[in-house]
N, C-alpha and C. Protein backbone atom coordinates (compact mmCIF):
# COMPACT_ATOMS: atom_id res chain seq x y z
N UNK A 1 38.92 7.76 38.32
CA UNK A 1 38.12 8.84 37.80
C UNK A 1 37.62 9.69 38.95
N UNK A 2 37.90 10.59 38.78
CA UNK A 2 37.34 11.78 39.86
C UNK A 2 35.73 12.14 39.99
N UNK A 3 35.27 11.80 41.14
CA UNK A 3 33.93 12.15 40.98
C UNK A 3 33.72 13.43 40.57
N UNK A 4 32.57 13.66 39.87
CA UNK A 4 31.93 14.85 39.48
C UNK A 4 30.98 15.16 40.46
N UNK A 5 31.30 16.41 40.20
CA UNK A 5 30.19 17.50 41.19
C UNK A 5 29.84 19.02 40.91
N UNK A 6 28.68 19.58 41.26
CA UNK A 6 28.41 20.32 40.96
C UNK A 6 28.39 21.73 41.39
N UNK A 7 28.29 22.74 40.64
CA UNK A 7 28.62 24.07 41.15
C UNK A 7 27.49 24.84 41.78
N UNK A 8 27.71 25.19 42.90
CA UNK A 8 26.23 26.29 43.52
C UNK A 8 26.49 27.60 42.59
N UNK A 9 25.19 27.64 42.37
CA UNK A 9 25.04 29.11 42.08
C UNK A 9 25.11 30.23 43.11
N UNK A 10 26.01 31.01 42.67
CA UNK A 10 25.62 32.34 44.30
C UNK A 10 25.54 33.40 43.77
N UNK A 11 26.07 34.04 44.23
CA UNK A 11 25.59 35.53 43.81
C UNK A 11 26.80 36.22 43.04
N UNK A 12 27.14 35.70 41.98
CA UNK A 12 27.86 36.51 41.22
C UNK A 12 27.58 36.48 39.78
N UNK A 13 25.72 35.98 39.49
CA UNK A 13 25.54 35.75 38.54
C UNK A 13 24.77 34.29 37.73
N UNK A 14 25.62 33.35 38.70
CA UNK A 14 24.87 32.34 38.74
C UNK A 14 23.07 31.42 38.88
N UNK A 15 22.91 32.76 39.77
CA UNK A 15 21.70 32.35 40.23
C UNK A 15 20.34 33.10 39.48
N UNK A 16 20.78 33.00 38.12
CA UNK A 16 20.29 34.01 37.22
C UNK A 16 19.44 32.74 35.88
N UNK A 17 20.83 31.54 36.28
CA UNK A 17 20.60 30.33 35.33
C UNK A 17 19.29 29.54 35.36
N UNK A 18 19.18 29.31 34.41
CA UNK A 18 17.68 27.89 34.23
C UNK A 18 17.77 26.52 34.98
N UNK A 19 17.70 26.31 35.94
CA UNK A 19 17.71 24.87 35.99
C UNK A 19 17.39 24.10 35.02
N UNK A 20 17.80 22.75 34.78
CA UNK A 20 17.73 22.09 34.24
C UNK A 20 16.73 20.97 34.62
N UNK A 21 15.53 20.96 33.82
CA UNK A 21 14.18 20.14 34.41
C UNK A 21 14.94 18.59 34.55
N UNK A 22 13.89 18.27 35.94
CA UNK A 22 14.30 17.05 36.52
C UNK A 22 13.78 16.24 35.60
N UNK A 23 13.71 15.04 35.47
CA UNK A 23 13.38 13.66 34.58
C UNK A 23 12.26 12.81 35.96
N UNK A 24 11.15 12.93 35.45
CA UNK A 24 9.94 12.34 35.96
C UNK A 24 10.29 10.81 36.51
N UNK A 25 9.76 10.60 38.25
CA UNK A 25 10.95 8.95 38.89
C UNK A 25 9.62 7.89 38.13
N UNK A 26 8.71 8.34 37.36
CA UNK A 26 7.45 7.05 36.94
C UNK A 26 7.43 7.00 35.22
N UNK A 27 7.07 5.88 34.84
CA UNK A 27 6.79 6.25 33.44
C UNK A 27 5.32 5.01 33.69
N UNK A 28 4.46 6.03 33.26
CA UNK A 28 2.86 5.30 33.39
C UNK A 28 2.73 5.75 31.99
N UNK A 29 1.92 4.42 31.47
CA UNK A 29 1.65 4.47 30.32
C UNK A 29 -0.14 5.30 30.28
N UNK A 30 -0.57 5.77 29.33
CA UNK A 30 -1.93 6.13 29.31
C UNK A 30 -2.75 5.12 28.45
N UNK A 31 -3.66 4.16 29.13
CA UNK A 31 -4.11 3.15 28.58
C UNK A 31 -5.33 3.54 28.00
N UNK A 32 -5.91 4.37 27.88
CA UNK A 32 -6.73 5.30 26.78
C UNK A 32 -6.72 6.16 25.43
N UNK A 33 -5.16 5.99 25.73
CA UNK A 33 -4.91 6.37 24.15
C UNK A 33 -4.09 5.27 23.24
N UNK A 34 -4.25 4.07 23.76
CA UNK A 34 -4.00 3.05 23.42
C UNK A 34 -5.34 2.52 21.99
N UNK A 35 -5.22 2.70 20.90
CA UNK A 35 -5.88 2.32 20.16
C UNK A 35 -6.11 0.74 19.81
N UNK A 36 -7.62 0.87 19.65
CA UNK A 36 -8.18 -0.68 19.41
C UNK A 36 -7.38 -1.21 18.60
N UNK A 37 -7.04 -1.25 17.02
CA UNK A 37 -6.51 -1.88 16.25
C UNK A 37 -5.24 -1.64 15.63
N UNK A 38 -4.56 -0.81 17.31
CA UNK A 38 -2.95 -0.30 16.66
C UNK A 38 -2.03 -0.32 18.36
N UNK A 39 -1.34 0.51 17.90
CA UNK A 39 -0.22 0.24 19.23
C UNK A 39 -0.10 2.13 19.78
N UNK A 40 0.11 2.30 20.97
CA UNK A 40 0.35 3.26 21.47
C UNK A 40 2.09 3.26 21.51
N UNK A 41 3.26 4.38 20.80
CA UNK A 41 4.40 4.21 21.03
C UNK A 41 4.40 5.63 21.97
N UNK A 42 5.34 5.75 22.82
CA UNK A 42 5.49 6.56 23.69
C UNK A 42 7.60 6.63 23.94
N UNK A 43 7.88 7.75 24.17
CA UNK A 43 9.27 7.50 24.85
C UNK A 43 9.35 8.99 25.38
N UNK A 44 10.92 8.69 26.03
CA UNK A 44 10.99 9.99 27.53
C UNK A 44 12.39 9.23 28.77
N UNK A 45 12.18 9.88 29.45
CA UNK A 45 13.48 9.66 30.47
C UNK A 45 12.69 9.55 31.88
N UNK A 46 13.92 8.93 32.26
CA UNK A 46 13.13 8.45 33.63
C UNK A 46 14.39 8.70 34.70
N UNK A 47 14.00 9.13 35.83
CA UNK A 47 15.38 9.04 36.73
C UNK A 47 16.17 8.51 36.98
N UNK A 48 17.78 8.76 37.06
CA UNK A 48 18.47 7.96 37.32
C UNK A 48 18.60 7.08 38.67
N UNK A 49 18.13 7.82 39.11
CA UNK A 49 18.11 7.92 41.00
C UNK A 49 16.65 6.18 41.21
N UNK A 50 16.27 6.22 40.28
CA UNK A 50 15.12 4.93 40.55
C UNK A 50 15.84 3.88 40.64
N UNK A 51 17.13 3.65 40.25
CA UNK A 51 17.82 2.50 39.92
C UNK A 51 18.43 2.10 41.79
N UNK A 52 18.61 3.43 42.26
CA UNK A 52 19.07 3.20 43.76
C UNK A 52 20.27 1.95 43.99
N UNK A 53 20.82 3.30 43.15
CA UNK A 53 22.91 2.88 43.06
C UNK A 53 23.37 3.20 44.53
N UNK A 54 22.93 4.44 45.25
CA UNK A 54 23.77 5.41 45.42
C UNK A 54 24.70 4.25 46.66
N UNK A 55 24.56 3.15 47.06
CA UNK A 55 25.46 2.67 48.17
C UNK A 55 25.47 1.57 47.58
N UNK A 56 25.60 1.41 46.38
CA UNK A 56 25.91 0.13 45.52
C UNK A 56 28.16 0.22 45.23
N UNK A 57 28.77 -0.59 45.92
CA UNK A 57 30.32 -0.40 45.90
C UNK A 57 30.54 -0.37 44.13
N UNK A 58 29.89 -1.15 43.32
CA UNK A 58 30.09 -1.26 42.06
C UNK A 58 29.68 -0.32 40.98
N UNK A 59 28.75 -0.20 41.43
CA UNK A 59 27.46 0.48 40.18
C UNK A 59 27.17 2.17 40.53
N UNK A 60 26.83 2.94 39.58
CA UNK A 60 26.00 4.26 39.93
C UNK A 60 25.73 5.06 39.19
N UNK A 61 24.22 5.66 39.13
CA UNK A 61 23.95 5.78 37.77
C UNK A 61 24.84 7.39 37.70
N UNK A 62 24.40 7.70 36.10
CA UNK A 62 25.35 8.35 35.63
C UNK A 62 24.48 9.45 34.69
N UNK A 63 23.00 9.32 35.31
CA UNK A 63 22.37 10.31 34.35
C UNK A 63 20.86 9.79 34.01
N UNK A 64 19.72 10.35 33.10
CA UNK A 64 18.71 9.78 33.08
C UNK A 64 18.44 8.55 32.49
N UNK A 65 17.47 7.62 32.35
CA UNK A 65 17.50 6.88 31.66
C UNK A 65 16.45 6.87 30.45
N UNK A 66 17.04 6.87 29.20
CA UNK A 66 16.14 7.21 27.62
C UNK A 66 15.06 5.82 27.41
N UNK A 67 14.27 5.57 27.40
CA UNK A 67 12.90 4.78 27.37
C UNK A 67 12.27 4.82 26.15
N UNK A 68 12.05 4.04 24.95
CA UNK A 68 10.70 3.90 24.02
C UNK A 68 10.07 2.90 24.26
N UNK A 69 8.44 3.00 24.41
CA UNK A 69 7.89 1.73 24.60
C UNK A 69 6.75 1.68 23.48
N UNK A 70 6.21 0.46 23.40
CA UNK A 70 5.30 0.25 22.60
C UNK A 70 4.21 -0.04 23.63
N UNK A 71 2.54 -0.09 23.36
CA UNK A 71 1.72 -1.06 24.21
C UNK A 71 0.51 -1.05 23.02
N UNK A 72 -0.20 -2.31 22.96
CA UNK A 72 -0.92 -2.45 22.38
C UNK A 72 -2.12 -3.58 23.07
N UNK A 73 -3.54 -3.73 22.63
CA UNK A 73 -3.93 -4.99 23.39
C UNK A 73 -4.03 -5.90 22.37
N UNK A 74 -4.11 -7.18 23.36
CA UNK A 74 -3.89 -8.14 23.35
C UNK A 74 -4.62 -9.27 23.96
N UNK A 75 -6.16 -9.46 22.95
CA UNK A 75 -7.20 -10.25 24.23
C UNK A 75 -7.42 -9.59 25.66
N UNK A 76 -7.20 -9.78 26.33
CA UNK A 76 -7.86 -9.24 28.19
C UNK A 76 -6.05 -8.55 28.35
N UNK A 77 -5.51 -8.73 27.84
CA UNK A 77 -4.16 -8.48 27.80
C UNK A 77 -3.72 -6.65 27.40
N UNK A 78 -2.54 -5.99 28.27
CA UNK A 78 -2.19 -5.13 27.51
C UNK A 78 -0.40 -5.89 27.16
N UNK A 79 -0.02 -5.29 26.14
CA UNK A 79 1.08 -5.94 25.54
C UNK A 79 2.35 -5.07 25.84
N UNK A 80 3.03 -4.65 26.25
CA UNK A 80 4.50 -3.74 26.44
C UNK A 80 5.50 -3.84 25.76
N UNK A 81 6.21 -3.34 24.88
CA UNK A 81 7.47 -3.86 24.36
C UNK A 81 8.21 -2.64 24.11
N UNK A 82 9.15 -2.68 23.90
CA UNK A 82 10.43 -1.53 23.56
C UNK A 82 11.54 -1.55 23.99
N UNK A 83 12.06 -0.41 24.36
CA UNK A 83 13.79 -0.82 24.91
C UNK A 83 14.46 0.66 25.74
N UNK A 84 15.58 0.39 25.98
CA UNK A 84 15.95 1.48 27.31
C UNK A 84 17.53 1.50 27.53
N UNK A 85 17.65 2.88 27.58
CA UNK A 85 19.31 3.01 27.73
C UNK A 85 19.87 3.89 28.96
N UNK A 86 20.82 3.01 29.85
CA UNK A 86 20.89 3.86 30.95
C UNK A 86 22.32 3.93 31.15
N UNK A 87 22.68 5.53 31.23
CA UNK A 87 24.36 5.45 31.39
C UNK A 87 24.71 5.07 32.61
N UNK A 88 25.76 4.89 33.25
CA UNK A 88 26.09 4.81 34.03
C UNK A 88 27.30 4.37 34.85
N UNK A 89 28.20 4.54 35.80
CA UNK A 89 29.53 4.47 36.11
C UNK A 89 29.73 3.48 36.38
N UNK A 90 30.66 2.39 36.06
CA UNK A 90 31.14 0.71 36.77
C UNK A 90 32.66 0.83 37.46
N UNK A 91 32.62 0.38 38.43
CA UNK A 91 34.32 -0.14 38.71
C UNK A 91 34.66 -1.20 38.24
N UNK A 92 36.18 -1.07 37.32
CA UNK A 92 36.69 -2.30 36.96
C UNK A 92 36.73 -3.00 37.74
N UNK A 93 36.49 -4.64 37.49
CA UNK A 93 36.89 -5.70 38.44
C UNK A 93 38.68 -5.77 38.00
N UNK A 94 39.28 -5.50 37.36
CA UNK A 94 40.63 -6.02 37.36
C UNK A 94 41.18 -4.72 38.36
N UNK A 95 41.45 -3.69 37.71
CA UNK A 95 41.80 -2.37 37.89
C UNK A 95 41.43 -1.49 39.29
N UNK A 96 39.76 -1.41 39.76
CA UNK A 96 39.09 -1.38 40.84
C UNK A 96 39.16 0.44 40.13
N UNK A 97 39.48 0.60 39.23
CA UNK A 97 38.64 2.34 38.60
C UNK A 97 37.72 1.99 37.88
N UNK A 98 36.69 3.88 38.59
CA UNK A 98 35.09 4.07 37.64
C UNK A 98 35.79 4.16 36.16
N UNK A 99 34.50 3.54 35.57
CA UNK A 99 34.63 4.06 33.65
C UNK A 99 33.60 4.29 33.35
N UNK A 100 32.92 5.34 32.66
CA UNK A 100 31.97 5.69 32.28
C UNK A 100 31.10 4.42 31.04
N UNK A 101 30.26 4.34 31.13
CA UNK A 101 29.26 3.36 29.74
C UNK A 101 27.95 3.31 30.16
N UNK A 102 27.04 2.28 28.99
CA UNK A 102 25.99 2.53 29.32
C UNK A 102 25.56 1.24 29.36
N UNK A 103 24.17 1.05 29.62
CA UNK A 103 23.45 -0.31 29.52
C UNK A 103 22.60 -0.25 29.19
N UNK A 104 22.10 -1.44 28.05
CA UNK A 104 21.09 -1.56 27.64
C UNK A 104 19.80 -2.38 27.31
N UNK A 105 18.88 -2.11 27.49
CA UNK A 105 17.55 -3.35 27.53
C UNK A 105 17.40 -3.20 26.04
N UNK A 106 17.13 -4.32 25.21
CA UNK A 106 16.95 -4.15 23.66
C UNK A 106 15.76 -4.96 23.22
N UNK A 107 15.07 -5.71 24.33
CA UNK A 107 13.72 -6.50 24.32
C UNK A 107 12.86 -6.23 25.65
N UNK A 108 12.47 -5.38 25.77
CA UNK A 108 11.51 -4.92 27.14
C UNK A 108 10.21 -5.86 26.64
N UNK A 109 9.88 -7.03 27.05
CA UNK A 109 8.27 -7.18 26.64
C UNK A 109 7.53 -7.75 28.06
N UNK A 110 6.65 -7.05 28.44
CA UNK A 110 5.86 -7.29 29.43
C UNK A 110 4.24 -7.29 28.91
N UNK A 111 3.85 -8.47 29.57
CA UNK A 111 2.05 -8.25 29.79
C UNK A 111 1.07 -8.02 30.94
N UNK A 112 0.49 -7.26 31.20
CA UNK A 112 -0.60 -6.43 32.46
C UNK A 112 -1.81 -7.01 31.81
N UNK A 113 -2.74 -7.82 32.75
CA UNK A 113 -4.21 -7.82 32.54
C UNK A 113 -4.92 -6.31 32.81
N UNK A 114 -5.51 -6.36 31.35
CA UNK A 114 -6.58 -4.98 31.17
C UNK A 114 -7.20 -4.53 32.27
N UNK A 115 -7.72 -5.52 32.96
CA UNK A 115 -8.75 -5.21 33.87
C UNK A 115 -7.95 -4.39 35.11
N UNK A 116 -6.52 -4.90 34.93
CA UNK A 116 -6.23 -3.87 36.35
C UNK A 116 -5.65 -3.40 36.28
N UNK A 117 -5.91 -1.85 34.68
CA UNK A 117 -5.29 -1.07 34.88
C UNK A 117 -5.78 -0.46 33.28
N UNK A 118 -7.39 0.20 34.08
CA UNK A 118 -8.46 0.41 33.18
C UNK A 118 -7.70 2.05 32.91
N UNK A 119 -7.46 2.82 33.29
CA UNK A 119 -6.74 4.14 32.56
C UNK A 119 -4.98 4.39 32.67
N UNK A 120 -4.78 3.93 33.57
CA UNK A 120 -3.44 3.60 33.21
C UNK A 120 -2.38 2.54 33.91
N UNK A 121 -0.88 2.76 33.12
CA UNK A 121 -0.36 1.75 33.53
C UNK A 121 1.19 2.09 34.18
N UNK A 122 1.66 1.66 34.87
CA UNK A 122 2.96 1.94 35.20
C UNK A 122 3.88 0.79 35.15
N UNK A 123 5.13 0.91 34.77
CA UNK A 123 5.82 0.45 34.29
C UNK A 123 7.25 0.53 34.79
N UNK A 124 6.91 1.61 35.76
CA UNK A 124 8.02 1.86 36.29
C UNK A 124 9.25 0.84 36.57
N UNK A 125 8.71 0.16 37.45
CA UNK A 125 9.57 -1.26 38.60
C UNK A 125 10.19 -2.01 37.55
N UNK A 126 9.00 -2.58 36.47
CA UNK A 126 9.34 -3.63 35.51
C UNK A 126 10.76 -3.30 34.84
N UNK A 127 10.69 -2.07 34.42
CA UNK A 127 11.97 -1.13 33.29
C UNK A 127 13.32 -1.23 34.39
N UNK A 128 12.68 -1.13 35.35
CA UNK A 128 14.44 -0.80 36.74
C UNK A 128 14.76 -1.87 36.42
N UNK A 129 14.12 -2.99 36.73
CA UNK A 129 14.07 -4.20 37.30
C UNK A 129 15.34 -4.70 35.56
N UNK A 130 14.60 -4.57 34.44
CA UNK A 130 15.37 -5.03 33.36
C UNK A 130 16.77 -4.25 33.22
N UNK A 131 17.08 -2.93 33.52
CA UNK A 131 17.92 -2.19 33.28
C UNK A 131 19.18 -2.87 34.49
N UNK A 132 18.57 -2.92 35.67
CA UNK A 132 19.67 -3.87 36.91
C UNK A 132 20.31 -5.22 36.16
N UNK A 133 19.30 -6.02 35.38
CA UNK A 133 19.66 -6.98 35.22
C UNK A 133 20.87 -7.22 34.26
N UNK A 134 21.10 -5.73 33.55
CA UNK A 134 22.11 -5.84 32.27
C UNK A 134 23.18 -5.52 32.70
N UNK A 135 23.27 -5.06 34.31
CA UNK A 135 24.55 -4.49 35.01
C UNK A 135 25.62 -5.84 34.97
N UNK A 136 26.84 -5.59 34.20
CA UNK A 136 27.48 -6.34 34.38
C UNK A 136 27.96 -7.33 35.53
N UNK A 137 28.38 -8.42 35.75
CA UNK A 137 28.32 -8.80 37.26
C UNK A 137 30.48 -8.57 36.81
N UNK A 138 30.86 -8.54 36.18
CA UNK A 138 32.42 -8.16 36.45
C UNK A 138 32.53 -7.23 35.13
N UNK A 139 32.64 -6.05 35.73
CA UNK A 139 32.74 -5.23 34.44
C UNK A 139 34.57 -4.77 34.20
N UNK A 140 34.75 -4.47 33.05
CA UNK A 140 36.15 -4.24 32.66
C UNK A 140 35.73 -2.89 31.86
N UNK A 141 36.82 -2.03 32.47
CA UNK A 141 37.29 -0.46 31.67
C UNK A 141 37.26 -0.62 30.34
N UNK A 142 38.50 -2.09 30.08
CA UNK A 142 38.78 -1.86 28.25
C UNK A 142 39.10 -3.36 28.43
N UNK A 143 39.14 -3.83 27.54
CA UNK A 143 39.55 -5.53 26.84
C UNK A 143 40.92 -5.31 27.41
N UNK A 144 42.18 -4.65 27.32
CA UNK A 144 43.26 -5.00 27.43
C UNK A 144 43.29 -4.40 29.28
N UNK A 145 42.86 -4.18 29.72
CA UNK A 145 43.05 -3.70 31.58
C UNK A 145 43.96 -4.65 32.01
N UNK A 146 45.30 -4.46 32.45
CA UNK A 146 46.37 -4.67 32.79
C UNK A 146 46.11 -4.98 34.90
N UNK A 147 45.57 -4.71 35.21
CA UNK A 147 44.39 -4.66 36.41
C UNK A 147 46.11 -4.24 36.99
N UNK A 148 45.88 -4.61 38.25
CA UNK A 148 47.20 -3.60 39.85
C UNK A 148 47.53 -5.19 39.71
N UNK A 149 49.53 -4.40 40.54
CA UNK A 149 49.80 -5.37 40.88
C UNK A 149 49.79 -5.83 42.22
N UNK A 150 49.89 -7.10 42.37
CA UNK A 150 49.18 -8.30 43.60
C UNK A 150 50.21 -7.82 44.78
N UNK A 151 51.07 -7.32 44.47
CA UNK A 151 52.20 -6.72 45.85
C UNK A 151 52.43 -5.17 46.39
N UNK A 152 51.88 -4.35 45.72
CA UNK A 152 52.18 -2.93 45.86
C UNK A 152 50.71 -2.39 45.52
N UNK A 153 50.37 -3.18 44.45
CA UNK A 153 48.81 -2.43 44.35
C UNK A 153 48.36 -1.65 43.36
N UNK A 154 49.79 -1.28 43.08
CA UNK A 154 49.82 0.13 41.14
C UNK A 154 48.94 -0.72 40.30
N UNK A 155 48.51 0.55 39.87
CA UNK A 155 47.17 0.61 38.53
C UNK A 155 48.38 0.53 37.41
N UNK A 156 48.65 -1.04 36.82
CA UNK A 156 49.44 -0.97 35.92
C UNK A 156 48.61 -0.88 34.46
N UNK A 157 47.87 0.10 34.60
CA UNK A 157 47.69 0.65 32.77
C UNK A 157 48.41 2.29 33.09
N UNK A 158 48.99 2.61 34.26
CA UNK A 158 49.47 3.94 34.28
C UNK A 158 50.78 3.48 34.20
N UNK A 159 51.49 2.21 33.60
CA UNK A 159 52.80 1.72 33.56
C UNK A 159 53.40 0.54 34.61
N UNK A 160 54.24 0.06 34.40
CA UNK A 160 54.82 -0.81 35.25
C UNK A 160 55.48 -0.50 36.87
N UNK A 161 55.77 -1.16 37.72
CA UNK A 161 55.64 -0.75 39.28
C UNK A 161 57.14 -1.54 39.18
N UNK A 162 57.57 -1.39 40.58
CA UNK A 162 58.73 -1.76 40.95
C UNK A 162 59.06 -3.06 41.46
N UNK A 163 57.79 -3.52 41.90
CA UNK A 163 57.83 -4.84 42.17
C UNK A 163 58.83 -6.07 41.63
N UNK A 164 59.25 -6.67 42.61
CA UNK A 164 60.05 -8.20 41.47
C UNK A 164 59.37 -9.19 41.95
N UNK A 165 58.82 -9.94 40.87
CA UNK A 165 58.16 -10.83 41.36
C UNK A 165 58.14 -12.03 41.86
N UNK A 166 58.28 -13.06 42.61
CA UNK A 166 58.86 -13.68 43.72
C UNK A 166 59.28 -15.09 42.72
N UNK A 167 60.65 -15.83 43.13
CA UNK A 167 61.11 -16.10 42.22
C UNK A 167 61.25 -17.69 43.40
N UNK A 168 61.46 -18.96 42.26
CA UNK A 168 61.62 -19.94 43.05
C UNK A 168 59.71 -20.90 43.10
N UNK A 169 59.23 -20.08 42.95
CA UNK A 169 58.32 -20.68 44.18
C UNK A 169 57.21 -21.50 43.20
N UNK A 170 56.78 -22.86 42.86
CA UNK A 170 56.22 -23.55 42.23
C UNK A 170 55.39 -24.47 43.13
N UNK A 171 53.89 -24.18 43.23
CA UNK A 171 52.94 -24.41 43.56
C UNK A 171 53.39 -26.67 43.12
N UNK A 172 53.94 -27.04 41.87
CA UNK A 172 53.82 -28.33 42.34
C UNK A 172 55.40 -28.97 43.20
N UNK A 173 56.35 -28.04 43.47
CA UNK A 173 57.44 -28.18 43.64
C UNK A 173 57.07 -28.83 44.89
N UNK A 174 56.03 -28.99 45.81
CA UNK A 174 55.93 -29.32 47.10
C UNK A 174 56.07 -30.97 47.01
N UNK A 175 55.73 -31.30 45.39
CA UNK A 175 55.27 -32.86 45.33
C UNK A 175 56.75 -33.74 44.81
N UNK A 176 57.81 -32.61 44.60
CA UNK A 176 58.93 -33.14 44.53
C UNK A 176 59.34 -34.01 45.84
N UNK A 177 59.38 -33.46 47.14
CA UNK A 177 59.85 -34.92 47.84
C UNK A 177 58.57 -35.68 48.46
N UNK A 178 57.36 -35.66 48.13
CA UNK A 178 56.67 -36.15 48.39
C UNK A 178 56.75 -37.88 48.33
N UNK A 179 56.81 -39.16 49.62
CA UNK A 179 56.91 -39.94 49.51
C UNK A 179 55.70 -40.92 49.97
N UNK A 180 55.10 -41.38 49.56
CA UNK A 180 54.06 -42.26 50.14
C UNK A 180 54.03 -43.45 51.03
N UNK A 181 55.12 -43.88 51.27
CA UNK A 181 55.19 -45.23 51.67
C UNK A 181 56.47 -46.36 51.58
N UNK A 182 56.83 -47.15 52.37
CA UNK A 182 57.91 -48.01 52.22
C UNK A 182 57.72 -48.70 50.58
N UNK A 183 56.13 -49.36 50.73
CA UNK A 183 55.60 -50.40 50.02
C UNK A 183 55.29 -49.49 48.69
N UNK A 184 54.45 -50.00 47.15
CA UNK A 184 54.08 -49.46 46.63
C UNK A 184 52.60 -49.81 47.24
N UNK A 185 51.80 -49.14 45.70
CA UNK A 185 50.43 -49.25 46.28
C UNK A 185 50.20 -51.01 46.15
N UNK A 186 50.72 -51.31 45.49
CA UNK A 186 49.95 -52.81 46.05
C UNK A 186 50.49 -53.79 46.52
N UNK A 187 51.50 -53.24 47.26
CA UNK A 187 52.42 -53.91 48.67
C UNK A 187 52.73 -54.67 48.04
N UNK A 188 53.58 -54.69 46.82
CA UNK A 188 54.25 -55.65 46.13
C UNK A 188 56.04 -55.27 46.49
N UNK A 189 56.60 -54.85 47.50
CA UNK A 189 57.90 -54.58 48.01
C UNK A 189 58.49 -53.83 47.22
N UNK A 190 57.92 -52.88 46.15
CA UNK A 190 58.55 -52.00 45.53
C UNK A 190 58.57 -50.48 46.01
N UNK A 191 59.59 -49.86 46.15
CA UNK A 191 59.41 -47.96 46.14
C UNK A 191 58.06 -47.64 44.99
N UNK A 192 57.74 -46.58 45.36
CA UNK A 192 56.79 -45.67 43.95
C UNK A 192 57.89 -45.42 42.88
N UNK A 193 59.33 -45.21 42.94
CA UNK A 193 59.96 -44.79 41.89
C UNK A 193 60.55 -45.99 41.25
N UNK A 194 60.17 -47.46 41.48
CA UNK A 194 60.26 -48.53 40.77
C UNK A 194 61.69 -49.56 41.36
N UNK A 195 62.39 -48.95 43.02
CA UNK A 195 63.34 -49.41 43.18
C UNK A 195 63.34 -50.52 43.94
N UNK A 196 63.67 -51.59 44.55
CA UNK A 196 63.70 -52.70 45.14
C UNK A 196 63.67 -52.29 46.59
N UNK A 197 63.15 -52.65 47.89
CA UNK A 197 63.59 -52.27 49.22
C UNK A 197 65.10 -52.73 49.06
């Protein structure tokens, strides 16, 4: 997959365009509008750039990340729960190409004592921290990835390579003349293959 990149604006018009608002690198909750006998729900995007892909060989994000949370209290307790979706680029482990997908947290629940964190709360670290953890540790393009071959190297989902593949050669074939000994094992004057000296 070809990295993407982006176009400068110059002067032929371009520089006429809206940027496109950045996505805030914190998500702090406001623990004041957290109601006594209900739940505060909140959601929003958070940077992609918090995840700190960019010299990760595997991983990199691929855009903001979408956030709903809940918080409510809970005794001396504030309560956190919700969930989080973050796109982002993987290299196949078979294949070794980016594929675009996403990842997702589908049980965020964290608890903060009230006391330390009388107007608000951040949440930031906790949310990275769950979103890293869903990163595949061997990710695959598609169920059927045909991955390269072991001699030339071709990306065989773009078809078959020229390779022939090495012929003869059997990993137990070594144990064919393998001989142990005049005696058997219990020095009863026999070969291992049952013959008399």
């Amino acid at each position: 997959m070809a990295e993407r990149g982006t176009r400068q604006a110059g002067a032929d018009g371009g520089a006429g365009r809206r940027a496109e608002p950045r996505p805030p690198e914190r998500v702090a909750l406001n623990v004041l509008r957290i109601p006594a006998d209900g739940e505060l729900e909140e959601e929003g995007e958070l940077a992609g750039e918090v995840l700190e892909l960019e010299k990760d060989p595997v991983a990199r994000s691929a855009g903001a990340i979408r956030w709903k949370l809940r918080a409510q209290f809970a005794g001396s307790e504030i309560l956190v729960r919700g969930e989080a979706e973050a796109p982002v680029e993987l290299r196949c482990a078979k294949c070794g190409r980016f594929f675009s997908t996403s990842v997702a947290v589908s049980s965020f629940l964290r608890a903060y004592e009230r006391g330390e964190h009388p107007e608000s709360l951040d949440v930031t670290e906790d949310l990275r921290e769950e979103v890293l953890l869903e990163l595949p540790a061997f990710p695959r393009c598609a169920p059927g990835c045909k991955g390269r071959c072991a001699q030339c190297g071709k990306d065989l989902n773009e078809g078959p390579c020229g390779c022939v593949p090495p012929k003869g050669f059997d990993a137990w074939s070594a144990l064919d003349g393998l001989v142990l000994g005049k005696d058997g094992p219990e020095g009863d004057g026999k070969h291992p293959n049952g013959a008399t000296k």
